[in-house]
Structures are given as C-alpha cells and as structure tokens.
PDB file of N, CA and C in Angstrom:
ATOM      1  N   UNK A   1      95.975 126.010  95.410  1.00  0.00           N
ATOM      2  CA  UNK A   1      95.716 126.247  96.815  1.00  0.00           C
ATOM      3  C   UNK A   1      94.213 126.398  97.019  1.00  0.00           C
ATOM      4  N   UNK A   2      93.671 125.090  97.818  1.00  0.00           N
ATOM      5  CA  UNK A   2      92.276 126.063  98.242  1.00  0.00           C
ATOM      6  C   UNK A   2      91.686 127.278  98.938  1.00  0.00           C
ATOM      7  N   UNK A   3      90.711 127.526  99.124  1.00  0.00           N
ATOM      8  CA  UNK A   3      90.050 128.861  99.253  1.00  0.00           C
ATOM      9  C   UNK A   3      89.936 128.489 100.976  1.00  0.00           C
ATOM     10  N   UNK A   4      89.636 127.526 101.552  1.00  0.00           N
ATOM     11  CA  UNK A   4      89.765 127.709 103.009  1.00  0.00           C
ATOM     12  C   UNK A   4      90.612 125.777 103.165  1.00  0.00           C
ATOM     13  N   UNK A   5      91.084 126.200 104.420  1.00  0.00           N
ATOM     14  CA  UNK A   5      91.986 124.596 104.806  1.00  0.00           C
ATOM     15  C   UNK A   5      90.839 122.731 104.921  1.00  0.00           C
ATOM     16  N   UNK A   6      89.965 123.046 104.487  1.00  0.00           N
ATOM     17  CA  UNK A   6      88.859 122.077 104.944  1.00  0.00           C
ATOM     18  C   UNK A   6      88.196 121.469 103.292  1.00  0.00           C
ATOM     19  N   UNK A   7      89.048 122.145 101.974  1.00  0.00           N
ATOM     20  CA  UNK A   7      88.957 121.730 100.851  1.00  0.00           C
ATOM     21  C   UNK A   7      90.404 121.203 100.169  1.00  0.00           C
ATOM     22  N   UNK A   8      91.553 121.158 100.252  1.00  0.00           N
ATOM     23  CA  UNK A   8      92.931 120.773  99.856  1.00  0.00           C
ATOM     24  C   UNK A   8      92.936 119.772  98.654  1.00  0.00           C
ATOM     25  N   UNK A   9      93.605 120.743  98.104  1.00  0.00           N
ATOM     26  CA  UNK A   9      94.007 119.951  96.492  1.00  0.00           C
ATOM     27  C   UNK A   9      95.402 120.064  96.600  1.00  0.00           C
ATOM     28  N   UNK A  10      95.924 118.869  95.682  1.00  0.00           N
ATOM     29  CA  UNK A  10      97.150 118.807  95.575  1.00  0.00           C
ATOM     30  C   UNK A  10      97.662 117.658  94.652  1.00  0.00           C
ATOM     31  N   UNK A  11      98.863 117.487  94.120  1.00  0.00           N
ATOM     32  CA  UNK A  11      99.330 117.175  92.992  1.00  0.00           C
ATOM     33  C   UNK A  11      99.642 115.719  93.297  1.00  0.00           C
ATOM     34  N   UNK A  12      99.234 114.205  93.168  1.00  0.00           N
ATOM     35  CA  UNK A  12      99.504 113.041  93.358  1.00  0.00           C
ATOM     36  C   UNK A  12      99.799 112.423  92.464  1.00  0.00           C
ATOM     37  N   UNK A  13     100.863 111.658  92.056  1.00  0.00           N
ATOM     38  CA  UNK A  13     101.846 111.101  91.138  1.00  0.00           C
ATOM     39  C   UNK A  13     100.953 111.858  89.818  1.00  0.00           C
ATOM     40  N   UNK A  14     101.248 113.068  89.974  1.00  0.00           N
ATOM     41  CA  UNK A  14     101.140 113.862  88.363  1.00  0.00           C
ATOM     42  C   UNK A  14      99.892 114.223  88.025  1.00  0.00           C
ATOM     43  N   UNK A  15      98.744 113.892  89.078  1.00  0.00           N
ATOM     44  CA  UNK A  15      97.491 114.060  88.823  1.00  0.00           C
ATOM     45  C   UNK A  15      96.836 115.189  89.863  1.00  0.00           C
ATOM     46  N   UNK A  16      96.360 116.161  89.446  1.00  0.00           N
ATOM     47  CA  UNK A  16      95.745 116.767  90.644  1.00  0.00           C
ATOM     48  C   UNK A  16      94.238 116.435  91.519  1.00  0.00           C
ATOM     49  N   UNK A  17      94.238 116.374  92.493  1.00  0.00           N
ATOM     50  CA  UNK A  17      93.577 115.210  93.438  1.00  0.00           C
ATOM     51  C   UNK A  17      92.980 116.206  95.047  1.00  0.00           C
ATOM     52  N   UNK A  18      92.038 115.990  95.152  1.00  0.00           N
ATOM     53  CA  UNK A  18      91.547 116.422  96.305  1.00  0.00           C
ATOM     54  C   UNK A  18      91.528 115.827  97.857  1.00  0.00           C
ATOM     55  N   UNK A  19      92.206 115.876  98.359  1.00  0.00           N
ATOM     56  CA  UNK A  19      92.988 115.246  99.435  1.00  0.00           C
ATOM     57  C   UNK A  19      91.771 115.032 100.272  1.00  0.00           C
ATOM     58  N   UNK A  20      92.065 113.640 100.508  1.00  0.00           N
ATOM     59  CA  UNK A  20      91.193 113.005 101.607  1.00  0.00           C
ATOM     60  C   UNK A  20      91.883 113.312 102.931  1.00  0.00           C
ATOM     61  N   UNK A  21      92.882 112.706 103.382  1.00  0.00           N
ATOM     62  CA  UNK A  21      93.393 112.360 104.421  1.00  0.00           C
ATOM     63  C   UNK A  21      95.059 112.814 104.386  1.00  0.00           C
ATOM     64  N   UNK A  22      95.725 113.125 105.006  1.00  0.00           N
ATOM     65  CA  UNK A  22      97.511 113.069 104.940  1.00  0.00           C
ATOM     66  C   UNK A  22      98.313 112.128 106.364  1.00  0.00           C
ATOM     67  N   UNK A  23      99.116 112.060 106.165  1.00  0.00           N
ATOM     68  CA  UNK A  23     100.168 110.908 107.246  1.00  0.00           C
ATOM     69  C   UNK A  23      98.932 109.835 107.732  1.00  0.00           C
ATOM     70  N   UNK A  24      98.255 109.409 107.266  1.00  0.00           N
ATOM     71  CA  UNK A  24      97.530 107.894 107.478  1.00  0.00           C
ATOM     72  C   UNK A  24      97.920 106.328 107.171  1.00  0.00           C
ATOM     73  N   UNK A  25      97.916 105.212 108.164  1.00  0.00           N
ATOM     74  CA  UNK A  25      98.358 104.105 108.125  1.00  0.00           C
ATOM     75  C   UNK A  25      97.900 103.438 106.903  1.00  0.00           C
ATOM     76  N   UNK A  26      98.887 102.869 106.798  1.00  0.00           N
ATOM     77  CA  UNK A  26      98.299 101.614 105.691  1.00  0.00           C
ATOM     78  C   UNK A  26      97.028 100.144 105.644  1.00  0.00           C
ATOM     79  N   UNK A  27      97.002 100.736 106.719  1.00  0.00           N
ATOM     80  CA  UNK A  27      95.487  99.589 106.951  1.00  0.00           C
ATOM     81  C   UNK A  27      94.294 100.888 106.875  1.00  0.00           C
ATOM     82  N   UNK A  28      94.808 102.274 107.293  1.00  0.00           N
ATOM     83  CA  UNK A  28      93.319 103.580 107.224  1.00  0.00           C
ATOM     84  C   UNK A  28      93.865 103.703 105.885  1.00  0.00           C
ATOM     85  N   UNK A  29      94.658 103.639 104.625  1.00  0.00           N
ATOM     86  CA  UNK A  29      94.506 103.836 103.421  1.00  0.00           C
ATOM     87  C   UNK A  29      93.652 102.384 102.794  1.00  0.00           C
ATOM     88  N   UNK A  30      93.929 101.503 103.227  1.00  0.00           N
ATOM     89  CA  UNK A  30      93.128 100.081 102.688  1.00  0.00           C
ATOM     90  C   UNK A  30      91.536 100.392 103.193  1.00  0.00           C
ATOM     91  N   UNK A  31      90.865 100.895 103.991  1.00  0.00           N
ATOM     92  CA  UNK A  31      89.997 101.220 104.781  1.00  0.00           C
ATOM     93  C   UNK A  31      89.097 102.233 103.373  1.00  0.00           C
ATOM     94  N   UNK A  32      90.105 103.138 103.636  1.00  0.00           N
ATOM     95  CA  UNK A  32      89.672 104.569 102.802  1.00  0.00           C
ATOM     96  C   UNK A  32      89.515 104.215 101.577  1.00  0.00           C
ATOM     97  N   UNK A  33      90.503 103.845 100.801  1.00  0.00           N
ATOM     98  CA  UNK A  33      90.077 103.092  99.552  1.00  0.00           C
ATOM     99  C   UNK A  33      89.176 102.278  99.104  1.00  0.00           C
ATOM    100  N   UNK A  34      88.784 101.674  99.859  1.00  0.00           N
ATOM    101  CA  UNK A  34      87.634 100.518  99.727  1.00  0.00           C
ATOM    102  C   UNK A  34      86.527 100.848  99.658  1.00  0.00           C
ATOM    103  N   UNK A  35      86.481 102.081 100.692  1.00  0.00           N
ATOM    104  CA  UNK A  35      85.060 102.568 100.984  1.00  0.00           C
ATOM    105  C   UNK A  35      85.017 104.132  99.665  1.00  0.00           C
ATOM    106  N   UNK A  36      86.295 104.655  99.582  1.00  0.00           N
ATOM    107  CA  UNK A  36      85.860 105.534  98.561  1.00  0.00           C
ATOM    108  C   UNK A  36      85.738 104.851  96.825  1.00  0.00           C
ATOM    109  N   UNK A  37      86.269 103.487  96.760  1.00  0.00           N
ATOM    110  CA  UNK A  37      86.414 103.055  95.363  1.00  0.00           C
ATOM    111  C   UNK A  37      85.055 102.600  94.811  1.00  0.00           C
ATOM    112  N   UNK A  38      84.315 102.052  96.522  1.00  0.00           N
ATOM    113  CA  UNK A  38      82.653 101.645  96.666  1.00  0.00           C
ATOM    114  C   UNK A  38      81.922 102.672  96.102  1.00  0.00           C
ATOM    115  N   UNK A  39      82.867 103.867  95.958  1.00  0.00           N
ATOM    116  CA  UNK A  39      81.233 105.130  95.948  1.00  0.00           C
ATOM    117  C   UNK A  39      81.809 105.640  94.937  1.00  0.00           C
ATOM    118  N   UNK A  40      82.565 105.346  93.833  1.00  0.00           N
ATOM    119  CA  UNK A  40      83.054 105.266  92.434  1.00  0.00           C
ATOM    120  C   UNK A  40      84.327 106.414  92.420  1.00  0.00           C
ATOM    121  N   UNK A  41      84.553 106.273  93.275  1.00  0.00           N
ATOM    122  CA  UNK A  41      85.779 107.684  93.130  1.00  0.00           C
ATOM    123  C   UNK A  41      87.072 106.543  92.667  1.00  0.00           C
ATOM    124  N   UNK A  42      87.895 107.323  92.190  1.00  0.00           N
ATOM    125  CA  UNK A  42      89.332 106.980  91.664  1.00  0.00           C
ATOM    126  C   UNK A  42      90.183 107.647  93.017  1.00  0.00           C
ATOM    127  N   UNK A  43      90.815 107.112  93.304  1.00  0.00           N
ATOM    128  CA  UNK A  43      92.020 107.184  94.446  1.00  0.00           C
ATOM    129  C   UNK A  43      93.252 106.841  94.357  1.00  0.00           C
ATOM    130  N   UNK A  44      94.217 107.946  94.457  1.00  0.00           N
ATOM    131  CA  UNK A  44      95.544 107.987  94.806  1.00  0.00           C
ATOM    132  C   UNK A  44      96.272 107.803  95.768  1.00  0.00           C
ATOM    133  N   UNK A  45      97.233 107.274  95.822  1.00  0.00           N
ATOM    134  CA  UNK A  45      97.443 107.085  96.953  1.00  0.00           C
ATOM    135  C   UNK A  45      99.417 107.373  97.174  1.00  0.00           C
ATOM    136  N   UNK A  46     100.022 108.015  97.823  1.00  0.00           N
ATOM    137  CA  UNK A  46     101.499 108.448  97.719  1.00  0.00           C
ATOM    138  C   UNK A  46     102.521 108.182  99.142  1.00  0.00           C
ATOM    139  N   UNK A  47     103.614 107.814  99.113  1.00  0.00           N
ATOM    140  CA  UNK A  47     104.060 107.930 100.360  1.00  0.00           C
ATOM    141  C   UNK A  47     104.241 109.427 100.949  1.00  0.00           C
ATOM    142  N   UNK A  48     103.904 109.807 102.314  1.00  0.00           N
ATOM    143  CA  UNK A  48     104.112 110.433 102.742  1.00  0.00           C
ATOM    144  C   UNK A  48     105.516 110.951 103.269  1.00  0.00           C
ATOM    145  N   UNK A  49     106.128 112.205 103.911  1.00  0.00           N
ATOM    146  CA  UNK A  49     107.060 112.502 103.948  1.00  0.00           C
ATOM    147  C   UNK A  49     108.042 111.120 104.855  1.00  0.00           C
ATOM    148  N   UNK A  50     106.796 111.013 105.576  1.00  0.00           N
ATOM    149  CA  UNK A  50     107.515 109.775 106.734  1.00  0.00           C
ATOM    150  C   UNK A  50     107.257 107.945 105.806  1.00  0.00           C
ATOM    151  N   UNK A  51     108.008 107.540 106.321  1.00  0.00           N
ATOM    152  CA  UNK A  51     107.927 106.093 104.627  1.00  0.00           C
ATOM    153  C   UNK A  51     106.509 105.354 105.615  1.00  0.00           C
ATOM    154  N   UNK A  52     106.207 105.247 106.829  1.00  0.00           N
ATOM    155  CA  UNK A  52     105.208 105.127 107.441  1.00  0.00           C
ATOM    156  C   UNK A  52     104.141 105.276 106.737  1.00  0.00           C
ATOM    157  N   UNK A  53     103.762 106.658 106.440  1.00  0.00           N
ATOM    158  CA  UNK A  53     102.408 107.073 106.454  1.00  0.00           C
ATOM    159  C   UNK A  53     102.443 107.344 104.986  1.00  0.00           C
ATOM    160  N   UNK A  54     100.792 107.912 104.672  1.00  0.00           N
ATOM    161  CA  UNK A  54     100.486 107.798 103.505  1.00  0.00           C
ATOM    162  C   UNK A  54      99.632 108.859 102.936  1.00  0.00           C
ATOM    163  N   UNK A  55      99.681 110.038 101.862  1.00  0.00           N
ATOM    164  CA  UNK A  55      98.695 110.607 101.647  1.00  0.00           C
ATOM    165  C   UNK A  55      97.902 110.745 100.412  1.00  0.00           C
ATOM    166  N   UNK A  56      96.210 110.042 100.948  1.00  0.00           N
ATOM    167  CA  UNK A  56      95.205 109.703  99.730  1.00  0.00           C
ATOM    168  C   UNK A  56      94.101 111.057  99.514  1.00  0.00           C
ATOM    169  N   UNK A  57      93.895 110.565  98.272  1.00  0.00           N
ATOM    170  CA  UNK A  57      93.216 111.289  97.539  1.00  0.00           C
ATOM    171  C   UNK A  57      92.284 110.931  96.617  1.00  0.00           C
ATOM    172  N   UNK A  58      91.728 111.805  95.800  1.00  0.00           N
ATOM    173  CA  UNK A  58      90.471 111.190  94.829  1.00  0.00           C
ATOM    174  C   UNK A  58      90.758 112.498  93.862  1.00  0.00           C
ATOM    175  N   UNK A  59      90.551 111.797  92.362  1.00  0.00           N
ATOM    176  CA  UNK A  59      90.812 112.745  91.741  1.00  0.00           C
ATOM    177  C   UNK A  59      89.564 113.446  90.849  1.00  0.00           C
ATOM    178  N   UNK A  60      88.263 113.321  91.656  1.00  0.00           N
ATOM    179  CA  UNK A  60      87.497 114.589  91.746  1.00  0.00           C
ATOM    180  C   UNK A  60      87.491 115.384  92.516  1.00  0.00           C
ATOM    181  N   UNK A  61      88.185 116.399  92.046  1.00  0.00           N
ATOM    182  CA  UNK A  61      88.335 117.944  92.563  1.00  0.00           C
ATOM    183  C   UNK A  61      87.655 118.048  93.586  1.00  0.00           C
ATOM    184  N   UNK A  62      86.152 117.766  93.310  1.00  0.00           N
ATOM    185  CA  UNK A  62      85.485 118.529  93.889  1.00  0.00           C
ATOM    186  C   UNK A  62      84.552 118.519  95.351  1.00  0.00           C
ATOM    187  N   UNK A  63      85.184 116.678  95.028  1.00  0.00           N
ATOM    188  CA  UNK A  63      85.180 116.240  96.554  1.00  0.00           C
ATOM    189  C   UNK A  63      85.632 116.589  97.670  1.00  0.00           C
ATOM    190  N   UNK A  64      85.133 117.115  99.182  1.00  0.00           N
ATOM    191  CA  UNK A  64      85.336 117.199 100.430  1.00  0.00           C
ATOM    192  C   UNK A  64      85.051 116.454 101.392  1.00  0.00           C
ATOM    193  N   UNK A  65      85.781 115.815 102.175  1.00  0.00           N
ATOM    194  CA  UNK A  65      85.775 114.722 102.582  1.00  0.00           C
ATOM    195  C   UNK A  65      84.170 115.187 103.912  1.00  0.00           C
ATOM    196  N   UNK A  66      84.212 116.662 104.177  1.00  0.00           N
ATOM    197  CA  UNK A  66      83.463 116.842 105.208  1.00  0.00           C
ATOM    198  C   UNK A  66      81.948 117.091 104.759  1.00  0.00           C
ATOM    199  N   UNK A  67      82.122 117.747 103.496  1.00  0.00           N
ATOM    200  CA  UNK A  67      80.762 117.534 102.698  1.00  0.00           C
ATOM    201  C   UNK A  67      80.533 115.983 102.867  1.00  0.00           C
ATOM    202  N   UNK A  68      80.874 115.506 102.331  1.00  0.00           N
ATOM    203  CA  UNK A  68      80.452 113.789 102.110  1.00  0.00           C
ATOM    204  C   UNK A  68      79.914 113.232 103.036  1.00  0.00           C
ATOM    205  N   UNK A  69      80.459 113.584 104.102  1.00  0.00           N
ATOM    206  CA  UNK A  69      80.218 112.882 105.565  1.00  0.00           C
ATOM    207  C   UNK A  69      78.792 113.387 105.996  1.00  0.00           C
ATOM    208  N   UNK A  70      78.849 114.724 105.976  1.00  0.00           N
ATOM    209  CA  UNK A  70      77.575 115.100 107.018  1.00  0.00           C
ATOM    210  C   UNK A  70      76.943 115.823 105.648  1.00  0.00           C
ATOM    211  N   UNK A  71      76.918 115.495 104.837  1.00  0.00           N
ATOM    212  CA  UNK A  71      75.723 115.451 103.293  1.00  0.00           C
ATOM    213  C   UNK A  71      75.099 114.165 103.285  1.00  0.00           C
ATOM    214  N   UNK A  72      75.560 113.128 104.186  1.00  0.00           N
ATOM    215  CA  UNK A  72      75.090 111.765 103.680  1.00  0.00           C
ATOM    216  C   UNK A  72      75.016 111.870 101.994  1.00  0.00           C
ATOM    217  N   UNK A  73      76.741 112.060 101.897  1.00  0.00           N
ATOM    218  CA  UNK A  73      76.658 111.477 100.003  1.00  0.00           C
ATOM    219  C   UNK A  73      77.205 109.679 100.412  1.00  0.00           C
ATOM    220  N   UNK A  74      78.362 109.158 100.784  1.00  0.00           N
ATOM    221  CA  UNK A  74      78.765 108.101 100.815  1.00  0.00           C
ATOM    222  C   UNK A  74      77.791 107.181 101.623  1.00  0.00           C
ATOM    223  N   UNK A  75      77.617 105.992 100.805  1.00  0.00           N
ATOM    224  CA  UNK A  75      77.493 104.641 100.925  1.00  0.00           C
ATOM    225  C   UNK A  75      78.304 103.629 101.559  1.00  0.00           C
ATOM    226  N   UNK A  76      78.389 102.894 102.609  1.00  0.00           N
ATOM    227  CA  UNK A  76      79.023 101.481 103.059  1.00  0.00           C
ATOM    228  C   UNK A  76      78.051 100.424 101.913  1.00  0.00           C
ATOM    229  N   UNK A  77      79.273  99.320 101.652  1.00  0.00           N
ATOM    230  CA  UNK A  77      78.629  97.905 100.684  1.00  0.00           C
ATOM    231  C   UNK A  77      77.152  97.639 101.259  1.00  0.00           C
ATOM    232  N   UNK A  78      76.629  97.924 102.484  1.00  0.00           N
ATOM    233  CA  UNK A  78      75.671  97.109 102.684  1.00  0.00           C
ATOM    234  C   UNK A  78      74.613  98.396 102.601  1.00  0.00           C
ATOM    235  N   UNK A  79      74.774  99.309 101.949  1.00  0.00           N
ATOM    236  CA  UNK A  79      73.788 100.715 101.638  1.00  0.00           C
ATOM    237  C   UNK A  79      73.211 101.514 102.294  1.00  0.00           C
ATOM    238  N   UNK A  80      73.952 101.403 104.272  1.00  0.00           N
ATOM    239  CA  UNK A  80      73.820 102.183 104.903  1.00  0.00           C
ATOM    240  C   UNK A  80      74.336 103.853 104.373  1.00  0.00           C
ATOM    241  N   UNK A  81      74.276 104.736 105.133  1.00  0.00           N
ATOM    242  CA  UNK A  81      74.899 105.714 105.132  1.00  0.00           C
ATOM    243  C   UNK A  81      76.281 106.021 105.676  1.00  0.00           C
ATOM    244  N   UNK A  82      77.219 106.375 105.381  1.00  0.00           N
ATOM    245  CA  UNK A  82      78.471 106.965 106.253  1.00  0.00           C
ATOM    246  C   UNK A  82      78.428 107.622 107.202  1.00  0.00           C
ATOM    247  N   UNK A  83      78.454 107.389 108.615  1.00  0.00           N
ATOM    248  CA  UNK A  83      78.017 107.936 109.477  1.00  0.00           C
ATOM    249  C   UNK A  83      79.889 108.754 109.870  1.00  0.00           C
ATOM    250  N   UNK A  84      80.110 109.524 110.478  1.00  0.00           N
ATOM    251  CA  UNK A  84      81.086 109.825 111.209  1.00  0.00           C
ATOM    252  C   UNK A  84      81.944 109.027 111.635  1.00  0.00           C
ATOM    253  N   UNK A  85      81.362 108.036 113.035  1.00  0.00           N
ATOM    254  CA  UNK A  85      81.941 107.380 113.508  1.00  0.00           C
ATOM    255  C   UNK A  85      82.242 106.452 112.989  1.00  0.00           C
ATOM    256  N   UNK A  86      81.978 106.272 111.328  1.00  0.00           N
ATOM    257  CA  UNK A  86      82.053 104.582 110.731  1.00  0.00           C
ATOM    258  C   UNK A  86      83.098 105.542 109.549  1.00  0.00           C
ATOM    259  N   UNK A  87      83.129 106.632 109.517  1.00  0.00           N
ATOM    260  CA  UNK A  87      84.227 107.223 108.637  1.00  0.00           C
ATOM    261  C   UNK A  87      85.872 106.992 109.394  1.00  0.00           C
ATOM    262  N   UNK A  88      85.338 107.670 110.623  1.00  0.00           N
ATOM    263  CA  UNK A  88      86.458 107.217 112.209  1.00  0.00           C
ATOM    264  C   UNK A  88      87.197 105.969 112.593  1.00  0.00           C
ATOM    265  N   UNK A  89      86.072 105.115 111.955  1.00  0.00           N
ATOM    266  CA  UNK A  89      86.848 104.055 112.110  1.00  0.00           C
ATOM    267  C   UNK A  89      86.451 103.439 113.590  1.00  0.00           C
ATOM    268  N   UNK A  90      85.441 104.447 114.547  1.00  0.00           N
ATOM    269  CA  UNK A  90      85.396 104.121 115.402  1.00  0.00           C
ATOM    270  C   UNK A  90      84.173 102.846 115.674  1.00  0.00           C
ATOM    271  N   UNK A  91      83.390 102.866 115.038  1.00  0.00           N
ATOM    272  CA  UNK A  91      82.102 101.729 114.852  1.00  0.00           C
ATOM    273  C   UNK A  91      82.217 101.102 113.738  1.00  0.00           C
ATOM    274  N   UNK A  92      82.125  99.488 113.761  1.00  0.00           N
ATOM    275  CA  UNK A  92      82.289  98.380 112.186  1.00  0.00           C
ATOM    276  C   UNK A  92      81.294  98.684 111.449  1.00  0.00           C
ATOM    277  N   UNK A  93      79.947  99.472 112.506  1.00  0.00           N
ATOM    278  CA  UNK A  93      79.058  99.255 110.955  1.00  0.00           C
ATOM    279  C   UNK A  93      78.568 100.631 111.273  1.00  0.00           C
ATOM    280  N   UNK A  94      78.090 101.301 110.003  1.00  0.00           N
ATOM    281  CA  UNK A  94      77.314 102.632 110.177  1.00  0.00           C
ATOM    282  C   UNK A  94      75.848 102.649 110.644  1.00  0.00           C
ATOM    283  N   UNK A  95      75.541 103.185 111.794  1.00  0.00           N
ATOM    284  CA  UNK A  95      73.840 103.223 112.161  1.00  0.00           C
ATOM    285  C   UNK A  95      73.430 104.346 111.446  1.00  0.00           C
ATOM    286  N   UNK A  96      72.737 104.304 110.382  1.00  0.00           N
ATOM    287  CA  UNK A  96      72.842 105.715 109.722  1.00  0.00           C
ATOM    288  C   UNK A  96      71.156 106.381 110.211  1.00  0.00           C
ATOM    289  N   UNK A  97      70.788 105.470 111.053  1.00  0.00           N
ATOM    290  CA  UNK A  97      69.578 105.601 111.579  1.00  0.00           C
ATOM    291  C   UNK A  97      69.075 106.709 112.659  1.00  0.00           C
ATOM    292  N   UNK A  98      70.556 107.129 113.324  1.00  0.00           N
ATOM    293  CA  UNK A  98      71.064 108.011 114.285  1.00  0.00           C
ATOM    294  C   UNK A  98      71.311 108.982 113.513  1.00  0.00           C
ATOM    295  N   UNK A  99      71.209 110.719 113.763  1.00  0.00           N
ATOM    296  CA  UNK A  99      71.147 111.585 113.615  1.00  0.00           C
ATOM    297  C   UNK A  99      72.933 111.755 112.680  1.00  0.00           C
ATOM    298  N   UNK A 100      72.912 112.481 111.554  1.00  0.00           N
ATOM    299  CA  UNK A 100      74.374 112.473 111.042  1.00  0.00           C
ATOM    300  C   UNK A 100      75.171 113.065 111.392  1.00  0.00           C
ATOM    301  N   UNK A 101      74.564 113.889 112.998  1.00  0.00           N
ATOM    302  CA  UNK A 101      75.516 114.908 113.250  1.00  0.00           C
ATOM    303  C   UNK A 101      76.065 114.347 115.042  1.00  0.00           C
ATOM    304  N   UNK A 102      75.776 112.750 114.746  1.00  0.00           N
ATOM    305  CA  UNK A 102      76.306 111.986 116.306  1.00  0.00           C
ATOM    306  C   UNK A 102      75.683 112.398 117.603  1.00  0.00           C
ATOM    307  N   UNK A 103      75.823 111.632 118.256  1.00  0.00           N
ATOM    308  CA  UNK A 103      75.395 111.987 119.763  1.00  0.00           C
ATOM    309  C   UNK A 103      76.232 112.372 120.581  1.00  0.00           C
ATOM    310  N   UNK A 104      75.901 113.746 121.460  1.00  0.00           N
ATOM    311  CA  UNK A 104      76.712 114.268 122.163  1.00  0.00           C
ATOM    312  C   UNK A 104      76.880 113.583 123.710  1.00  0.00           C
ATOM    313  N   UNK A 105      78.294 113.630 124.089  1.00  0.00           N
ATOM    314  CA  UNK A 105      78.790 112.806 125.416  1.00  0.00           C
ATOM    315  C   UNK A 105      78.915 113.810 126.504  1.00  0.00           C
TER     316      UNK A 105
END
C-alpha cells in the first residue's frame, strides 16, 4: 500500500509494478506504452475488472506518473519534453517550450 493515493503499487501478472493509469482504453494503453517503453521503462499491462478497460504499469517502483510529468523526466521520440497536455492526450505534439505547469483558462 502506498504512503499517500498519488504513488500506487500493485501486483501485475506476479510482478509488483507502480501503477500508471487504471480502467484505460486500449488505444490510451498503446499510447502509454509507447511513450513509457521510449523512456526505457518495462510495462505491464492487465485486464481490468471491466474486459473493456485496462490497468498499466511499470515495474519501477519508484516511478510516479505525476513526478514525471511536472519533473520534466519523460521524453516524446522527437526529444521534446512531456508536457501535460501531450501526457492528456490532449495536444499531438508536446510544446515543452511553454511553462510545465500549462496555461491557465
């Protein structure tokens, strides 16, 4: 059990694994994988309770998906930074040029 809800570990086909994401589509696990396999992590990946969805992981512990993000640790292929909104899914490419903590609306 982690120490607060914003670090989650948990047991994926027999391996213990630091949870990225839980009930996510199979095109945001193809997404997630790609971009976490880019930045050398090992990833699990399990059906979720619903046969739908899916919950991934990486099996360094010690990874947090929210550290990563606004640490600027992760890389996109083209050696931008991981911005939020390109973690979101909401922008194709990361402007990592923009502040890591987004612009407020």
């Amino acid at each position: 059990m982690a120490i607060n809800q914003n670090h989650l570990f948990e047991e994926l086909n027999g391996v213990k694994c630091a949870i990225v994401e839980k009930n996510v589509t199979a095109e945001r696990v193809e997404f997630l994988r790609s971009l976490l396999e880019f930045n050398k992590y090992t990833v699990v990946v399990v059906p979720s309770a619903t046969p739908e969805t899916f919950t991934i992981g990486v099996t360094d512990v010690m990874f947090n998906p929210v550290n990563a993000i606004f640490g600027r640790l992760l890389k996109t292929r083209e050696g931008h930074v991981v911005t939020l909104a390109y973690w979101q899914q909401k922008e194709k490419d990361s402007n990592d040029e923009a502040p890591y903590f987004g612009t407020i609306c």
